[in-house]
N, C-alpha and C. Protein backbone atom coordinates (compact mmCIF):
# COMPACT_ATOMS: atom_id res chain seq x y z
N UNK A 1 200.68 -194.45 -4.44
CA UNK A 1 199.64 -193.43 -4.40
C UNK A 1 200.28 -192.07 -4.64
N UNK A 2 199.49 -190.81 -5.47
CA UNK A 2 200.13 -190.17 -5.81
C UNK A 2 199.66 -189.53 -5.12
N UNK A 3 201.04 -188.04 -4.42
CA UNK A 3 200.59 -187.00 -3.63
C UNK A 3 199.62 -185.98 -4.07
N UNK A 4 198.66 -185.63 -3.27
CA UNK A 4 197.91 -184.61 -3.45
C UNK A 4 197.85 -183.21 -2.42
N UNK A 5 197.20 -182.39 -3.32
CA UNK A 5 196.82 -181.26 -2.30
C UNK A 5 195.78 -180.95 -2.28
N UNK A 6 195.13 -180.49 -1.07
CA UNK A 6 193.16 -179.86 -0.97
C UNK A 6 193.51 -178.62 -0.99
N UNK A 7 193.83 -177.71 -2.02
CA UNK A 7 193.42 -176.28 -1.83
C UNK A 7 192.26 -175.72 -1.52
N UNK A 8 191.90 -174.19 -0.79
CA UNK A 8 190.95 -173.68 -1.14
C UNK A 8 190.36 -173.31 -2.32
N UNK A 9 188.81 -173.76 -2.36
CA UNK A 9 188.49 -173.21 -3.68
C UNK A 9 189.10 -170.93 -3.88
N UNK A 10 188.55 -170.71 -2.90
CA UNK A 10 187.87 -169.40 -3.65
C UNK A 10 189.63 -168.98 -4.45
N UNK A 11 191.01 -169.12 -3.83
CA UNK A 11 191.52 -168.85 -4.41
C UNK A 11 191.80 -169.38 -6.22
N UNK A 12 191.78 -170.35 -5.91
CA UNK A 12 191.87 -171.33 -6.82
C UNK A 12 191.06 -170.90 -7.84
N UNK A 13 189.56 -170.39 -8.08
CA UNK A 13 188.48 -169.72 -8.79
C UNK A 13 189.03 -168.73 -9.25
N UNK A 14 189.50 -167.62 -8.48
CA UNK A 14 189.94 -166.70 -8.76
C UNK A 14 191.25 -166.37 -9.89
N UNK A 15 192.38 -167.57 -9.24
CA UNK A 15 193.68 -167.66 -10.34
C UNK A 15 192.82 -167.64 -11.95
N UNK A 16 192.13 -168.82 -11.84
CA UNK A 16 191.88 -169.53 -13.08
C UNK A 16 190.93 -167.68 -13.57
N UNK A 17 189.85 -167.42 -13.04
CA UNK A 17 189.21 -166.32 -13.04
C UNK A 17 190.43 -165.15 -14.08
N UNK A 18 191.74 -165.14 -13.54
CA UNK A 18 192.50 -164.32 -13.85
C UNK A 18 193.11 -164.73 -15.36
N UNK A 19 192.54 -165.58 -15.64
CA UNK A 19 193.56 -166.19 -17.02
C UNK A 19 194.69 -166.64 -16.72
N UNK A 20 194.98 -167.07 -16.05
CA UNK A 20 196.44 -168.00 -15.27
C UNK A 20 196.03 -169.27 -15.17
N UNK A 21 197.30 -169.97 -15.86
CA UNK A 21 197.09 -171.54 -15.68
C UNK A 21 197.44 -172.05 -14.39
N UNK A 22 196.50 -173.17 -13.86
CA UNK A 22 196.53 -173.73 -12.86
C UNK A 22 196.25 -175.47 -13.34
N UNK A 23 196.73 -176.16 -12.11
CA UNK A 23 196.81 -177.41 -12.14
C UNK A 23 195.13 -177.83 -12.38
N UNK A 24 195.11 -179.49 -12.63
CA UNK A 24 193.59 -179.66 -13.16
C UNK A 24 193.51 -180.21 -11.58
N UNK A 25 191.92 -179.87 -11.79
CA UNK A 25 191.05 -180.47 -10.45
C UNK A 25 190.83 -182.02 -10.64
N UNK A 26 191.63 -182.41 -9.47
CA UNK A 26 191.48 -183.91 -9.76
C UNK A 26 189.89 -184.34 -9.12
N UNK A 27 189.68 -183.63 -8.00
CA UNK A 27 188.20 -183.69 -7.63
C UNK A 27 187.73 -182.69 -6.64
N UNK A 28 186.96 -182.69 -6.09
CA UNK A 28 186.62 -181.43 -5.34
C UNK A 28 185.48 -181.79 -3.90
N UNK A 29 185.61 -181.25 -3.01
CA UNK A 29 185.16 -181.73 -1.59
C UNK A 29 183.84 -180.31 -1.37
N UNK A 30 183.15 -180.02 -0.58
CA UNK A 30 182.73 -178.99 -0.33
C UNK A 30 183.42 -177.65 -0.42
N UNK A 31 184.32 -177.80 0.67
CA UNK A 31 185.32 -176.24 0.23
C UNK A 31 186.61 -176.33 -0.50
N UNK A 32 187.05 -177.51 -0.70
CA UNK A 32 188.53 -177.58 -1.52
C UNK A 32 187.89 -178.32 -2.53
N UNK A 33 189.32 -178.07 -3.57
CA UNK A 33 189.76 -178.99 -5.15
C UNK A 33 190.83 -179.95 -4.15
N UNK A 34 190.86 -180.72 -5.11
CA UNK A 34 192.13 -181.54 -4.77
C UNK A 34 192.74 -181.68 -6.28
N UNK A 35 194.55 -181.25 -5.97
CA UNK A 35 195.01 -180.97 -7.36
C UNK A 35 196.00 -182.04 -7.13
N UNK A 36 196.74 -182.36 -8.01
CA UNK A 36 197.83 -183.27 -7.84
C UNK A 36 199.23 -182.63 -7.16
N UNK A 37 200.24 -183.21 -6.54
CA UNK A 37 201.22 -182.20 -5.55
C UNK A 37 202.34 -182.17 -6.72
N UNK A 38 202.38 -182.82 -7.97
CA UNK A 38 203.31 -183.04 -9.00
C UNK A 38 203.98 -181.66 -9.66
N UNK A 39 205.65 -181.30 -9.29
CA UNK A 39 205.79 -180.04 -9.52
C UNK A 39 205.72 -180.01 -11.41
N UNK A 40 204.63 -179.11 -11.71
CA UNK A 40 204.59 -178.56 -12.47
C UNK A 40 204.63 -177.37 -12.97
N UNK A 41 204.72 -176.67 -14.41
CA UNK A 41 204.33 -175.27 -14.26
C UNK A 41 203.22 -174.56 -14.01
N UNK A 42 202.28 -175.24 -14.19
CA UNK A 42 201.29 -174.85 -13.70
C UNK A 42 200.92 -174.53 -12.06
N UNK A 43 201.63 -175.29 -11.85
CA UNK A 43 201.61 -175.15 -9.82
C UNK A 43 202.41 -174.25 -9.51
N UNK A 44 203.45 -174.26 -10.04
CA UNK A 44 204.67 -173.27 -10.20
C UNK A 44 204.12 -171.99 -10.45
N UNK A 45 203.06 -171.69 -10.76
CA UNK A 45 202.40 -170.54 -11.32
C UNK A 45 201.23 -170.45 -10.36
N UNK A 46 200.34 -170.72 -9.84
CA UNK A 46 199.78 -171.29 -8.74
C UNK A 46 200.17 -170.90 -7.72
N UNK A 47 201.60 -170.94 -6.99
CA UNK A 47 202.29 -170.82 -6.09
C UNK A 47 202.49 -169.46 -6.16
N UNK A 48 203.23 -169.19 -7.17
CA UNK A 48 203.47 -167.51 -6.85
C UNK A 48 202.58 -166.40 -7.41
N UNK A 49 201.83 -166.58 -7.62
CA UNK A 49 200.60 -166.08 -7.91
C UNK A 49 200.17 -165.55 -6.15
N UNK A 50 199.74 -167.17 -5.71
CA UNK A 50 199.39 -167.16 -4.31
C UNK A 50 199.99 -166.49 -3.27
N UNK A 51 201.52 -166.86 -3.43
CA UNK A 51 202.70 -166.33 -2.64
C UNK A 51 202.95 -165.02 -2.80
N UNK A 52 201.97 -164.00 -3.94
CA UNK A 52 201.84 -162.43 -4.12
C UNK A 52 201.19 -162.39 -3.05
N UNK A 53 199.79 -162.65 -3.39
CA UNK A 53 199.02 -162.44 -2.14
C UNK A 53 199.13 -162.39 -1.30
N UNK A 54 199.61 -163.15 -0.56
CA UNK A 54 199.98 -163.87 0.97
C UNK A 54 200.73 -162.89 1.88
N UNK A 55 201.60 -161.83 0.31
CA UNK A 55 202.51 -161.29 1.46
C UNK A 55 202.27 -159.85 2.17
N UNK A 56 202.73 -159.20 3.27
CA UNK A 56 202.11 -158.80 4.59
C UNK A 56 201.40 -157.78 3.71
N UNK A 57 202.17 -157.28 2.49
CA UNK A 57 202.07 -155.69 2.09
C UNK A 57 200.41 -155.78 1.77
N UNK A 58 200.08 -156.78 1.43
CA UNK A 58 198.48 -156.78 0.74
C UNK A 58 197.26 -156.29 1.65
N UNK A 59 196.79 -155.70 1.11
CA UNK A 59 195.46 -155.06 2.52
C UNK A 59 194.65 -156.01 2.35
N UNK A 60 194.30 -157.15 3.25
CA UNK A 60 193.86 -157.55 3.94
C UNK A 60 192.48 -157.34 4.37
N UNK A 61 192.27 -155.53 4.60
CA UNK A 61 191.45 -155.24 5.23
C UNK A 61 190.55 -154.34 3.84
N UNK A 62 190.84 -154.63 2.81
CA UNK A 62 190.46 -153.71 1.67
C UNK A 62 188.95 -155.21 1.33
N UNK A 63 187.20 -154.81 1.34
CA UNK A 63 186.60 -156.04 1.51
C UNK A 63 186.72 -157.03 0.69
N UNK A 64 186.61 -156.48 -0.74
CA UNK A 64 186.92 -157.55 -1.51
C UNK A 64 187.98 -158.20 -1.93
N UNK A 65 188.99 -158.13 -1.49
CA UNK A 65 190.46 -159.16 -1.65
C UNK A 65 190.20 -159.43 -0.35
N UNK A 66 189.61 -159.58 1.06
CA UNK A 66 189.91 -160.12 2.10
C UNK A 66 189.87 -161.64 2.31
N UNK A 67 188.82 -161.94 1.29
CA UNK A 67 188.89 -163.91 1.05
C UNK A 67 189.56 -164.00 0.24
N UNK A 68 190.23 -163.16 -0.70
CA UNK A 68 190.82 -164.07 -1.56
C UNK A 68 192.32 -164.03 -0.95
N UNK A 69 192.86 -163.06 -0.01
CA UNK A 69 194.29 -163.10 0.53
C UNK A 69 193.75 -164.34 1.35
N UNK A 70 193.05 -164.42 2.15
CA UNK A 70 192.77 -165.06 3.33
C UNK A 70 193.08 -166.35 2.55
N UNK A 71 192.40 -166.40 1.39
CA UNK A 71 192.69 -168.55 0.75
C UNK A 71 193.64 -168.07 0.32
N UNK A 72 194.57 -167.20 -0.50
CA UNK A 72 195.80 -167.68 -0.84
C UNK A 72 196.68 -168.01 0.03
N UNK A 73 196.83 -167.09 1.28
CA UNK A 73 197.46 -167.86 2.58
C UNK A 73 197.30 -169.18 2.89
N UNK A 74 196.17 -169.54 2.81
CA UNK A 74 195.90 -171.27 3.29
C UNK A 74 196.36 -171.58 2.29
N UNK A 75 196.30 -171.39 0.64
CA UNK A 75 196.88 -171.92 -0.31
C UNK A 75 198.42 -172.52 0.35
N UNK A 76 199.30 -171.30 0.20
CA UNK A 76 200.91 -171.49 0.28
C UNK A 76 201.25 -172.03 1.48
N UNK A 77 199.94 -172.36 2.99
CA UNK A 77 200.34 -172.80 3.84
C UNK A 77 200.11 -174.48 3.56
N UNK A 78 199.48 -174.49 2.32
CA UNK A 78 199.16 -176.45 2.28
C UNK A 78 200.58 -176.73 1.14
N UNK A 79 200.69 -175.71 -0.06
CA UNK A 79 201.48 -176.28 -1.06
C UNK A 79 202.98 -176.29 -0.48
N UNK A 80 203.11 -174.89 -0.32
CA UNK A 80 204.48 -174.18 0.17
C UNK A 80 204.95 -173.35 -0.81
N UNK A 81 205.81 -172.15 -0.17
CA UNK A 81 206.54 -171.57 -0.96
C UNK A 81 207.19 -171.52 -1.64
N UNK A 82 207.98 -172.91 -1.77
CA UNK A 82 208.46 -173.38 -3.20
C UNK A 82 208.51 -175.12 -2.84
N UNK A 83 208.90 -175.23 -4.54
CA UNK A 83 208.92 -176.77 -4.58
C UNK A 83 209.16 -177.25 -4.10
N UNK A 84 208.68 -178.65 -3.71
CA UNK A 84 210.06 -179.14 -2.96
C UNK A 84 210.68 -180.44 -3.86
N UNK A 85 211.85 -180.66 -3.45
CA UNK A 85 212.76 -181.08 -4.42
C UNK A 85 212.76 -182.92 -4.31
């Protein structure tokens, strides 16, 4: 069985939103995609995309990036900060 991940959508909307390639949706639940965990570049891109966001410097409190920091955090807290090997 191959590994997967349930990301949040809204980030996930948003990457793709940005013209950045992201992994394909293998299927999708109410609030998550489920993408494949297979290191690719596309995830690879995905990741630090996310891993911008995530970090402290981002306002947070500015309204409209507040969901989308908020899912990229859950993002990098399901994928991780980097590959793993």
């Amino acid at each position: 069985m191959k590994k997967e991940f349930h990301i949040p959508k809204a980030y996930y909307r948003d990457h793709v939103e940005c013209d950045c390639e992201a992994p394909d949706i293998i299927r999708e639940t109410s609030r998550h995609y489920v993408i494949s965990a297979e290191e690719t570049p596309e995830l690879a891109e995905l990741r630090s995309r996310a891993a911008f966001y995530a970090e402290p410097h981002v306002d947070a409190d500015t309204p409209h990036l507040r969901g989308i920091v908020a899912s990229a955090r859950a993002t990098i807290k399901i994928i991780g900060e980097r590959a793993v090997a």
